[in-house]
N, C-alpha and C. Protein backbone atom coordinates (compact mmCIF):
# COMPACT_ATOMS: atom_id res chain seq x y z
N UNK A 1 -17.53 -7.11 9.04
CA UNK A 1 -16.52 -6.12 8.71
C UNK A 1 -15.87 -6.50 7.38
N UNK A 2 -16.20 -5.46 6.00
CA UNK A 2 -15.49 -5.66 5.36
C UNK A 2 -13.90 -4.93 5.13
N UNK A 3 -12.60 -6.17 4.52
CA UNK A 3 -11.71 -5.87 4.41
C UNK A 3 -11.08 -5.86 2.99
N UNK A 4 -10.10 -5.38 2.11
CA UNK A 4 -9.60 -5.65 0.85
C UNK A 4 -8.82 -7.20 1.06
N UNK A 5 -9.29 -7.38 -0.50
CA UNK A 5 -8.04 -8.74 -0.33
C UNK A 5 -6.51 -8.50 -0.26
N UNK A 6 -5.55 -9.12 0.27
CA UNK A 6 -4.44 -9.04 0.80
C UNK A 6 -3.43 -10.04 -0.13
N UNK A 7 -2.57 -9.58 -1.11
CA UNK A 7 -1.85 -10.09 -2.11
C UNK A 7 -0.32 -10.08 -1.21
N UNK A 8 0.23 -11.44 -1.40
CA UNK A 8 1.76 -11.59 -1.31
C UNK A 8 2.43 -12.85 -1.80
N UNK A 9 3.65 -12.55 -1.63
CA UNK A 9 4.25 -14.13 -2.05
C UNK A 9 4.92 -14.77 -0.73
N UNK A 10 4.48 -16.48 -0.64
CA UNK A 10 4.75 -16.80 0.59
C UNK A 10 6.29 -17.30 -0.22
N UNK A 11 7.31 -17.57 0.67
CA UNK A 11 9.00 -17.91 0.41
C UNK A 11 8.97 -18.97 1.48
N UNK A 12 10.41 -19.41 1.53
CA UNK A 12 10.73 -20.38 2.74
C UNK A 12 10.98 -20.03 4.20
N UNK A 13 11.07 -18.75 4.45
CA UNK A 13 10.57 -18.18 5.93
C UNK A 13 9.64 -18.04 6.08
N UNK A 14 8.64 -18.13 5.29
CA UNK A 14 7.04 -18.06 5.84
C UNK A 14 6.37 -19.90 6.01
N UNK A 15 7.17 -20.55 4.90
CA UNK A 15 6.68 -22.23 5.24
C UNK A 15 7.52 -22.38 6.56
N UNK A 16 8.79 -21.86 7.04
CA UNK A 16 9.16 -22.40 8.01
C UNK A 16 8.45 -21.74 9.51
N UNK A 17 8.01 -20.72 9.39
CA UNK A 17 7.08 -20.13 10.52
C UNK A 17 5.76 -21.19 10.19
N UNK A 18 4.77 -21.44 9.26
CA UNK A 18 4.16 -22.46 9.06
C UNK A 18 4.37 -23.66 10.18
N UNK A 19 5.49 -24.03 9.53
CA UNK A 19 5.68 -25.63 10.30
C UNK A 19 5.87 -25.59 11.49
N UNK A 20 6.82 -24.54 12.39
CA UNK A 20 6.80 -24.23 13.21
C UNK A 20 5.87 -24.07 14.00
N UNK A 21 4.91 -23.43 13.73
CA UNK A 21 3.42 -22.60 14.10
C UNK A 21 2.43 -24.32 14.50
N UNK A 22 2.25 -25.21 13.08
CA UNK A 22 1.75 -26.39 13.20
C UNK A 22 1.93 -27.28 13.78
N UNK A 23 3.63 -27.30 13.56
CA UNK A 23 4.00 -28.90 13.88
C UNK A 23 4.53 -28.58 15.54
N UNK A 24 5.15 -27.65 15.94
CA UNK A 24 5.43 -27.08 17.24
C UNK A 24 5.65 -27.83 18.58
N UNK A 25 4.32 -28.18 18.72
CA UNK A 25 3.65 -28.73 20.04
C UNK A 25 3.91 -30.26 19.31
N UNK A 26 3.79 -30.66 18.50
CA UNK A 26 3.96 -31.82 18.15
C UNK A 26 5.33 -32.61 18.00
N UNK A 27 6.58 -32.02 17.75
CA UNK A 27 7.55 -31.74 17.52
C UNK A 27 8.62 -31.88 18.77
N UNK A 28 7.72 -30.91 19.51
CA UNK A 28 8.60 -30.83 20.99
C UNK A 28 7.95 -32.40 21.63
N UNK A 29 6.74 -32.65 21.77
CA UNK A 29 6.55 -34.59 22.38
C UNK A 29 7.66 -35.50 21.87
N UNK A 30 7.69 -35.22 20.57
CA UNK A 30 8.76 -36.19 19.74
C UNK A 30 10.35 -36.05 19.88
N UNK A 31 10.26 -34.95 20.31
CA UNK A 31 11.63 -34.95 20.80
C UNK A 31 11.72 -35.32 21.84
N UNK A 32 11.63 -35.53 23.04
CA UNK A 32 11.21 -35.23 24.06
C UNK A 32 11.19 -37.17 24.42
N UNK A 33 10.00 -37.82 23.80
CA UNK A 33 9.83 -39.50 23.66
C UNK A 33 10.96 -39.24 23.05
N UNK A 34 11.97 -39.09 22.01
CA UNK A 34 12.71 -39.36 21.35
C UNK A 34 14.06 -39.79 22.27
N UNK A 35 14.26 -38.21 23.49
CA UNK A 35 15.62 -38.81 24.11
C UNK A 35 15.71 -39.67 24.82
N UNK A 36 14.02 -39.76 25.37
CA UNK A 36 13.80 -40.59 26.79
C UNK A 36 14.36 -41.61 25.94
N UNK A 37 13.76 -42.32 25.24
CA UNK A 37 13.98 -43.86 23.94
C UNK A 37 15.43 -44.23 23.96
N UNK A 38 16.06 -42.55 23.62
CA UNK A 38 17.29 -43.02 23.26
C UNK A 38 18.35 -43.13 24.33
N UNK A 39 17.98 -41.84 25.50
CA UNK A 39 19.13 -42.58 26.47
C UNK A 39 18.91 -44.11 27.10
N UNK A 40 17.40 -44.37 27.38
CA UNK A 40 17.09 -45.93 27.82
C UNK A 40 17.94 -46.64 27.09
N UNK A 41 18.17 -46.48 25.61
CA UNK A 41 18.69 -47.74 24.61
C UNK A 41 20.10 -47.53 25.17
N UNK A 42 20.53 -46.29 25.34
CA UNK A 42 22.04 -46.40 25.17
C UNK A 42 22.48 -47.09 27.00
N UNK A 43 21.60 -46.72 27.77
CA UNK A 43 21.65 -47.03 29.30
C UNK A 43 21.91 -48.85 29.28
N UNK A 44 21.11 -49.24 28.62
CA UNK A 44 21.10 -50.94 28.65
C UNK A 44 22.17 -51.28 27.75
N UNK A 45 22.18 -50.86 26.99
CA UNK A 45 23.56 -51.06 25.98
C UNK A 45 24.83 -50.94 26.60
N UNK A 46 24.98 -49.94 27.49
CA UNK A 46 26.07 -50.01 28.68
C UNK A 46 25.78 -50.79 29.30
N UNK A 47 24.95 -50.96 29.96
CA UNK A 47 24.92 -52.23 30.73
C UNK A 47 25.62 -53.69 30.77
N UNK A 48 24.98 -53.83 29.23
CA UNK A 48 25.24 -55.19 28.17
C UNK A 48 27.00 -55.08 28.41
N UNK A 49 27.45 -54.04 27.64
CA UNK A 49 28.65 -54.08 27.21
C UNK A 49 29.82 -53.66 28.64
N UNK A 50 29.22 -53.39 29.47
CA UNK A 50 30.12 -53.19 30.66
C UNK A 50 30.73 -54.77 30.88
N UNK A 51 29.76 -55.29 30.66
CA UNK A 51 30.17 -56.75 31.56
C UNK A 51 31.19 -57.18 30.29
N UNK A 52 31.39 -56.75 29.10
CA UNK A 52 32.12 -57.57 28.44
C UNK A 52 33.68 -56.46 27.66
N UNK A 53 34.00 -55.11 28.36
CA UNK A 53 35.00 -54.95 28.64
C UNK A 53 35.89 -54.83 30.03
N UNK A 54 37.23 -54.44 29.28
CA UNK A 54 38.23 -54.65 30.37
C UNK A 54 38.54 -53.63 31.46
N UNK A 55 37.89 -52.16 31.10
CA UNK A 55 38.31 -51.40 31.84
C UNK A 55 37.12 -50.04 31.99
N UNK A 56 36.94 -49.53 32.60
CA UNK A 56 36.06 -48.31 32.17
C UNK A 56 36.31 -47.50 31.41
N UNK A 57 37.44 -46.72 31.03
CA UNK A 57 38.01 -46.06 29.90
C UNK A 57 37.80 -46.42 29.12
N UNK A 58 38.04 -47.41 28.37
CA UNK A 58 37.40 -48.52 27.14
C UNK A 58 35.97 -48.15 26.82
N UNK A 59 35.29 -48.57 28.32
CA UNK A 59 33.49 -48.78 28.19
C UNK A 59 32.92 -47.49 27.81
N UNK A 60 33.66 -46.25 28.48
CA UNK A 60 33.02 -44.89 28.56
C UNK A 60 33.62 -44.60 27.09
N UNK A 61 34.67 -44.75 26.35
CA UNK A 61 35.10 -43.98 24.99
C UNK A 61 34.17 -45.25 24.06
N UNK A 62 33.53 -45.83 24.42
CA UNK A 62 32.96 -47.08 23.66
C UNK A 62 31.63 -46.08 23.57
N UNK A 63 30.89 -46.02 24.80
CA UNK A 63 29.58 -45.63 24.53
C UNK A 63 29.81 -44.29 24.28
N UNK A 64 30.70 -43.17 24.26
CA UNK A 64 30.94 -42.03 23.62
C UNK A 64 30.99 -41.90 22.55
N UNK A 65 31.42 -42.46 21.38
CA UNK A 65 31.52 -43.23 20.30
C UNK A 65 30.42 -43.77 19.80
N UNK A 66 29.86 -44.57 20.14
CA UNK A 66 28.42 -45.38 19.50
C UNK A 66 27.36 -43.89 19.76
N UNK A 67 27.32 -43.05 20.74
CA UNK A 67 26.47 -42.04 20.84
C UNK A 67 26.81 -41.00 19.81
N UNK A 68 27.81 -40.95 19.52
CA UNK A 68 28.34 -39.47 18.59
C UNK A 68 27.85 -40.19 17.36
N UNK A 69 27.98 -41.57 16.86
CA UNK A 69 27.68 -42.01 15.44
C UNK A 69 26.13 -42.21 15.83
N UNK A 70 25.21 -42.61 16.78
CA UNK A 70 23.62 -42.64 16.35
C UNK A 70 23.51 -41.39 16.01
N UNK A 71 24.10 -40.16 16.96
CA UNK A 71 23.30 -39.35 16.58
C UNK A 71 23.58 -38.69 15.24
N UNK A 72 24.93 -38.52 15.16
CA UNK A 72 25.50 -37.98 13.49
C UNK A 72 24.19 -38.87 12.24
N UNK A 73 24.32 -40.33 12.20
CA UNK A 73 23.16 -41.44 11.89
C UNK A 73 21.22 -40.27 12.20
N UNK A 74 21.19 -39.98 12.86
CA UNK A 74 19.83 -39.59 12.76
C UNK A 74 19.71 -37.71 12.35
N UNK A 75 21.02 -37.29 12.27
CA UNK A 75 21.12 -36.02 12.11
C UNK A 75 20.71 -36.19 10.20
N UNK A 76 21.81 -36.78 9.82
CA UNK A 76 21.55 -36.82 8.63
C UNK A 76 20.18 -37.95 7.89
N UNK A 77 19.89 -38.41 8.81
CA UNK A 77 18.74 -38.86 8.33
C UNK A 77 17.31 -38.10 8.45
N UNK A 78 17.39 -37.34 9.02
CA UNK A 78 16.20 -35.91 9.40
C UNK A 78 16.35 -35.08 8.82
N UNK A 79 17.94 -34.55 7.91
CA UNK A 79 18.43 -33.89 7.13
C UNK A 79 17.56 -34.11 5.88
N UNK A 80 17.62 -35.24 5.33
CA UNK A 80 16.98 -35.30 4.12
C UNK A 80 15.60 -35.61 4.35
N UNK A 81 15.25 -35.67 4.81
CA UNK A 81 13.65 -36.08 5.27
C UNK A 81 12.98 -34.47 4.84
N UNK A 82 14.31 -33.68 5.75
CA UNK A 82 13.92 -32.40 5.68
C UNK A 82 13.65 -31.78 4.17
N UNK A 83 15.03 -32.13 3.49
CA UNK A 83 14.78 -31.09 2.37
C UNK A 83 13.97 -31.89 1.72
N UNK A 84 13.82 -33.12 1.19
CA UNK A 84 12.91 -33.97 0.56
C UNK A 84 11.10 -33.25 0.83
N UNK A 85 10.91 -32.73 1.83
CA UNK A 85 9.35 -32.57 2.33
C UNK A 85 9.39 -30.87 1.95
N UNK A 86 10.68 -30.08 1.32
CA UNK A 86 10.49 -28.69 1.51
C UNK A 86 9.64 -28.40 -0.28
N UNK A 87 8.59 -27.28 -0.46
CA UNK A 87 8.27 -26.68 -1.25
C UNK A 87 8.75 -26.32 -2.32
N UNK A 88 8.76 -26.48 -3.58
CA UNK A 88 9.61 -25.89 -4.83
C UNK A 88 9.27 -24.46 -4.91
N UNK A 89 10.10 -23.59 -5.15
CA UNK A 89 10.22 -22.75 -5.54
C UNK A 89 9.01 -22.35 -7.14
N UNK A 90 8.22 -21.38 -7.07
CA UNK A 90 6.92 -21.68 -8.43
C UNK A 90 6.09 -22.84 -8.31
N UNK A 91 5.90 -22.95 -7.04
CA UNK A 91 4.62 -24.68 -7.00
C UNK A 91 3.82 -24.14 -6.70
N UNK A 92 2.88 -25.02 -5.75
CA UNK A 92 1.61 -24.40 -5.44
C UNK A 92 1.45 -23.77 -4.27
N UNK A 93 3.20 -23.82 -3.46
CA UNK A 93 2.66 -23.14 -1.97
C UNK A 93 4.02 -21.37 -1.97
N UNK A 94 5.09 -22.27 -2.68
CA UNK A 94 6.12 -20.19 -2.71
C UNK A 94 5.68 -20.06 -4.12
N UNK A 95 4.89 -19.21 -3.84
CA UNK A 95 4.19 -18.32 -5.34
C UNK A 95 3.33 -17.18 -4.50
N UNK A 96 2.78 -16.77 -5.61
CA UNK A 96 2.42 -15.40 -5.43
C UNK A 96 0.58 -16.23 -4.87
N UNK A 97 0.20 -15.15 -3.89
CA UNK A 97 -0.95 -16.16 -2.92
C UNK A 97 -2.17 -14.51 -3.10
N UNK A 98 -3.34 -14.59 -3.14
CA UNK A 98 -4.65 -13.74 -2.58
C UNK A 98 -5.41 -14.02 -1.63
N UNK A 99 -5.75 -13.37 -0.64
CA UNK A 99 -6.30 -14.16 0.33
C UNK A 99 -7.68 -12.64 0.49
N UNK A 100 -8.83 -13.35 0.75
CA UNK A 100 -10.10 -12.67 0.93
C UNK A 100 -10.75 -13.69 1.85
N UNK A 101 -11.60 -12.58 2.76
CA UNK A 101 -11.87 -12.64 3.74
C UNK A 101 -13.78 -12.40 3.43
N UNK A 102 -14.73 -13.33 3.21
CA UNK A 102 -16.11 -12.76 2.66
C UNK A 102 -16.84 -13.39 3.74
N UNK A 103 -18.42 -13.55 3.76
CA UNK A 103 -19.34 -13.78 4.46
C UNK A 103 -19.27 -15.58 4.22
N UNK A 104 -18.76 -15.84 3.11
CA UNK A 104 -19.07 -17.16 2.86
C UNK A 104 -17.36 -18.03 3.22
N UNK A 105 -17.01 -17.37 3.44
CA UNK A 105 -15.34 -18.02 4.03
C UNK A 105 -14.36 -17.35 3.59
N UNK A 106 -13.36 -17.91 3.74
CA UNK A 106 -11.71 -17.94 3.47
C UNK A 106 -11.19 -18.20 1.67
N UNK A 107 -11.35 -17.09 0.74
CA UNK A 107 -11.18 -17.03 0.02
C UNK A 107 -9.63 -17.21 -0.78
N UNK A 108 -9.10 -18.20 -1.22
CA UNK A 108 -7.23 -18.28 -1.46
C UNK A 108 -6.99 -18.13 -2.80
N UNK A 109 -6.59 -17.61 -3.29
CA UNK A 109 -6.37 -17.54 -4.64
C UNK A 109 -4.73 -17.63 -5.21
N UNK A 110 -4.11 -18.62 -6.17
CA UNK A 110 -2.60 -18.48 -6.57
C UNK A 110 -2.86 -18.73 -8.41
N UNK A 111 -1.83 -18.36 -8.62
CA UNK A 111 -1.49 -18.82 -10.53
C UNK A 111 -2.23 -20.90 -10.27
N UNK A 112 -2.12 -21.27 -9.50
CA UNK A 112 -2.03 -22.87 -9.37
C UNK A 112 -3.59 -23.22 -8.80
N UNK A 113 -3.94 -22.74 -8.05
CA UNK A 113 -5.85 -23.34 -7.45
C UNK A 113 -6.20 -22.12 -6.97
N UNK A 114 -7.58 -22.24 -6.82
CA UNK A 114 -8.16 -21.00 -5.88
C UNK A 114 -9.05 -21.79 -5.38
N UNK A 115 -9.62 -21.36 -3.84
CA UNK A 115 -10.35 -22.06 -3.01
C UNK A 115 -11.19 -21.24 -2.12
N UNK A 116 -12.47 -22.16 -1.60
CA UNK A 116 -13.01 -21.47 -0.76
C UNK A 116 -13.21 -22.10 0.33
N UNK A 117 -12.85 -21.78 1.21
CA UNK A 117 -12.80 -22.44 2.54
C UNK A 117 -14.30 -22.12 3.83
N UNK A 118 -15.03 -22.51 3.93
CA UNK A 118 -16.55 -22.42 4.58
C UNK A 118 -15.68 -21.46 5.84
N UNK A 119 -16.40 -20.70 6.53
CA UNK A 119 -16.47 -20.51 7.87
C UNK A 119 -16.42 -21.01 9.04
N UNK A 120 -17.39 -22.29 8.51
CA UNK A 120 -17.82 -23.29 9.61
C UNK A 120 -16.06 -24.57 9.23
N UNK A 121 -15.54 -24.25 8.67
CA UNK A 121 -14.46 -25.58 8.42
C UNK A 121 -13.14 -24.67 9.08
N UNK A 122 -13.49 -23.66 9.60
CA UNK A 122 -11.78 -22.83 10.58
C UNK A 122 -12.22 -22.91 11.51
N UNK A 123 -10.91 -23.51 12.10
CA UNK A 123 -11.38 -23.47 13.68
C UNK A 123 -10.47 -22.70 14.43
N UNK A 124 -9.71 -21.53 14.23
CA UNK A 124 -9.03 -20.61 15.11
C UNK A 124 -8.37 -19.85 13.87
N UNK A 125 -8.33 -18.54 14.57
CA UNK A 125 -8.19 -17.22 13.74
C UNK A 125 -6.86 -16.78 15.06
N UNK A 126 -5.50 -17.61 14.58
CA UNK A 126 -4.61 -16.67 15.41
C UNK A 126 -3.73 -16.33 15.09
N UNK A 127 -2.73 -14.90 16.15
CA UNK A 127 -1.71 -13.65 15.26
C UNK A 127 -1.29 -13.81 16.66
N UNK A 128 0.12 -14.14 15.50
CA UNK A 128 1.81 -13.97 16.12
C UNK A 128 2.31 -12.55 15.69
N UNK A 129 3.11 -12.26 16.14
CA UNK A 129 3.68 -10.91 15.93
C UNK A 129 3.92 -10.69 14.25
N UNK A 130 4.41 -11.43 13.65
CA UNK A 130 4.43 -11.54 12.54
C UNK A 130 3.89 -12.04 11.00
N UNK A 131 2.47 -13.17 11.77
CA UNK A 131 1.79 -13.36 10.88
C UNK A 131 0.38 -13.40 11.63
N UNK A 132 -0.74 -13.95 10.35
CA UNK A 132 -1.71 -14.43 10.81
C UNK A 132 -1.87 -15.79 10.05
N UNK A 133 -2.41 -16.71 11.16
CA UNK A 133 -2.89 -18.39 10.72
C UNK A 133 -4.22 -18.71 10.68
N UNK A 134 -4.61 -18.74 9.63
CA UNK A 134 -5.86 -18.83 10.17
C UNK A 134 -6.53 -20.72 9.72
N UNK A 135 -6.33 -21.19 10.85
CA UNK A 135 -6.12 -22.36 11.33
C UNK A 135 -7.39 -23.44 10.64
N UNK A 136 -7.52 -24.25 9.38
CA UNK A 136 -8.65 -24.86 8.90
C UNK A 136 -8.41 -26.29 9.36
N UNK A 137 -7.68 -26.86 10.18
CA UNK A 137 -6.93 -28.16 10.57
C UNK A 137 -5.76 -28.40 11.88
N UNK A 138 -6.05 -29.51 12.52
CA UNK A 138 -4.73 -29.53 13.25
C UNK A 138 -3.44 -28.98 12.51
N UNK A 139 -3.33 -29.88 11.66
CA UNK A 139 -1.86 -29.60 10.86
C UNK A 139 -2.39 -28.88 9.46
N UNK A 140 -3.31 -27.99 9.26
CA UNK A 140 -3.22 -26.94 7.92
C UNK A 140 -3.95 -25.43 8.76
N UNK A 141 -2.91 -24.44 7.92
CA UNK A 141 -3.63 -23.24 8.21
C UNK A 141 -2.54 -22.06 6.75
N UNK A 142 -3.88 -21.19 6.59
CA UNK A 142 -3.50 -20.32 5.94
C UNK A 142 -2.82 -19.46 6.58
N UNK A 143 -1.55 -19.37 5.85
CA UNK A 143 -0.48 -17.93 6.64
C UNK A 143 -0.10 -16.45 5.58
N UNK A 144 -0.76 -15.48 6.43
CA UNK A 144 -0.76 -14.33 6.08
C UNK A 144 0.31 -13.66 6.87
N UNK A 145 1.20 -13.07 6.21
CA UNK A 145 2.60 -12.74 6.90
C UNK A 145 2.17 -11.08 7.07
N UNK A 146 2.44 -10.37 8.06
CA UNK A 146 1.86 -9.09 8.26
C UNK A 146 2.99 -8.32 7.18
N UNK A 147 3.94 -8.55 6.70
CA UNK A 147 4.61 -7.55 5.57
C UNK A 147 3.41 -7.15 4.36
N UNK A 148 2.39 -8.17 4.52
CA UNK A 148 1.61 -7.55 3.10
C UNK A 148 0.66 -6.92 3.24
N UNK A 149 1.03 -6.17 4.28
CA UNK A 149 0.04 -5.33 4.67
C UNK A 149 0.84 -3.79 4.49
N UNK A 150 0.06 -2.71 4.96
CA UNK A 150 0.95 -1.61 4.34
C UNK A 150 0.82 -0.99 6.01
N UNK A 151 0.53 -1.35 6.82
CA UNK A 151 0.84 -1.09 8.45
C UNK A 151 0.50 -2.09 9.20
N UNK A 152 0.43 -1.37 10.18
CA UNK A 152 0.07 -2.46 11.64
C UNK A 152 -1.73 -1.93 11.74
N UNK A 153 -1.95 -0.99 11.45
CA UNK A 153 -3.67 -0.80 11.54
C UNK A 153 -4.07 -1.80 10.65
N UNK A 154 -3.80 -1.75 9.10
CA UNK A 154 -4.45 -2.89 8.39
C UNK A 154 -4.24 -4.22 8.55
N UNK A 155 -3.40 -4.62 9.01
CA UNK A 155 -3.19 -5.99 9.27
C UNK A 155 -3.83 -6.35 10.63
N UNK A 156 -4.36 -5.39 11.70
CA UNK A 156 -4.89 -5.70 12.70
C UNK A 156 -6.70 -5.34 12.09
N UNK A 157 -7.02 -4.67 11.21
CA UNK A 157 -7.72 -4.89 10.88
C UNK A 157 -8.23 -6.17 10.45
N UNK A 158 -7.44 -6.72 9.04
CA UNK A 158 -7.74 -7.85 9.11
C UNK A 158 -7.32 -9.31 9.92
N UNK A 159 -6.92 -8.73 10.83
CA UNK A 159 -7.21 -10.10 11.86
C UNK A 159 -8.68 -9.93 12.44
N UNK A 160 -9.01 -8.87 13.19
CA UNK A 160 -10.20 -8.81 13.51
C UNK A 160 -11.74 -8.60 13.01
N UNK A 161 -11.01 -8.78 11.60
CA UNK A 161 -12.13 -9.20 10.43
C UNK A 161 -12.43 -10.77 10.22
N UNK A 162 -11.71 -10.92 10.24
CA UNK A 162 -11.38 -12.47 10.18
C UNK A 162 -12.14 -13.47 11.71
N UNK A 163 -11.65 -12.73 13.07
CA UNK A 163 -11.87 -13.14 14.00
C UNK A 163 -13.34 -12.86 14.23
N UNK A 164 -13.98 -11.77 13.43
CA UNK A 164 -15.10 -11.43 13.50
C UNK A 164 -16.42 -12.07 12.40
N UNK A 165 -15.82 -12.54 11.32
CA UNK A 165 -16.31 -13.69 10.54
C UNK A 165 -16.50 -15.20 11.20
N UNK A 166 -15.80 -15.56 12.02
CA UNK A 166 -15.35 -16.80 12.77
C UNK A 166 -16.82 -17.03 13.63
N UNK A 167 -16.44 -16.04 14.77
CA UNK A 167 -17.21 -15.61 15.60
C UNK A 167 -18.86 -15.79 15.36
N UNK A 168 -18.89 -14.76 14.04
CA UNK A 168 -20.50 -14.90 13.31
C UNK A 168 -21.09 -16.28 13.02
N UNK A 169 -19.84 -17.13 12.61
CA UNK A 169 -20.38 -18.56 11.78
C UNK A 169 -20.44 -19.54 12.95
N UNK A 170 -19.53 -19.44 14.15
CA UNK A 170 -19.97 -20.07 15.44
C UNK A 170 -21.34 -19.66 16.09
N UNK A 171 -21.92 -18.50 16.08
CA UNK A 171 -23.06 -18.19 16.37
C UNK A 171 -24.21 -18.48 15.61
N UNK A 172 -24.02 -18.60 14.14
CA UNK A 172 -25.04 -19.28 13.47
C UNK A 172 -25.38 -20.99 13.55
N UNK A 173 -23.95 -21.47 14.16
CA UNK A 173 -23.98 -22.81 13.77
C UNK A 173 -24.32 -23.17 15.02
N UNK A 174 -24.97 -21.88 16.45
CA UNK A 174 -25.28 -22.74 17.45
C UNK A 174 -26.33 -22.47 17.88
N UNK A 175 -27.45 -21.73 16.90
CA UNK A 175 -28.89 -21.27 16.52
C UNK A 175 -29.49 -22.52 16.17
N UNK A 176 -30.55 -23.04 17.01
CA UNK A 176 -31.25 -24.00 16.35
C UNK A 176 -31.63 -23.96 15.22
């Protein structure tokens, strides 16, 4: 199925649906190990320090206190992690993007690289209500935001152009 190429500019709501979309499932484990970690630390740490105040009021505004500063301590340390890892504005990912869809792959085109991505190197062609990913990596996938499309027929078109390219190159690649 052929489709036209599909011109837009990705911004910072489309990297943050991105990361979201990628990091997700990965994200939620880490949080997740993260509190278990941290109430254990703070559990023994009461422990420790029970035996060496005078009263419980003390012990409980003690570990209320040491908990409000780790976490303020890791808020702002994820803070900059954050903006430090975000996209410039005119780089190579919020700029103006082409994306084509051919027999020979995943065609990307920006002012900065153009690429061709094999058939056989995507491994999932999937659509959220609002975009399409079309997935070349655990953690990389091309995102096509359905605004650059001029309806909901063409943009479901090209998902199922896409899904239908996929499809073809799994069937060739399982032809002796």
């Amino acid at each position: 199925m052929r489709v036209p190429p599909v011109k837009f500019t990705l911004g910072p709501t489309d990297y943050k649906a991105l990361t979201a979309y990628v990091c997700g499932p990965v994200t939620k484990q880490s949080k997740r190990l993260s509190s278990v970690l941290s109430f254990s630390g703070v559990l023994i740490a009461s422990l420790v320090a029970f035996r060496y105040v005078d009263s419980f009021s003390s012990f409980a505004f003690g570990i209320l206190f040491v908990s409000v500063l780790l976490i303020g301590v890791v808020k702002l340390a994820t803070a900059g992690t954050r903006k430090a890892l975000q996209p410039r504005v005119g780089g190579s990912i919020f700029c103006e993007h082409e994306v084509e869809l051919t027999s020979d792959g995943v065609q990307a085109r920006t002012p900065h690289w153009h690429t061709l991505h094999r058939w056989a190197g995507v491994i999932a062609i999937d659509q959220l209500p609002e975009y399409l990913f079309i997935r070349v990596d655990s953690v990389a996938a091309y995102t096509v935001p359905k605004r650059a499309f001029v309806d909901e027929l063409a943009f479901q078109r090209f998902v199922d152009a896409a899904k239908a390219h996929l499809q073809g190159a799994a069937r060739a690649i399982e032809r002796p």
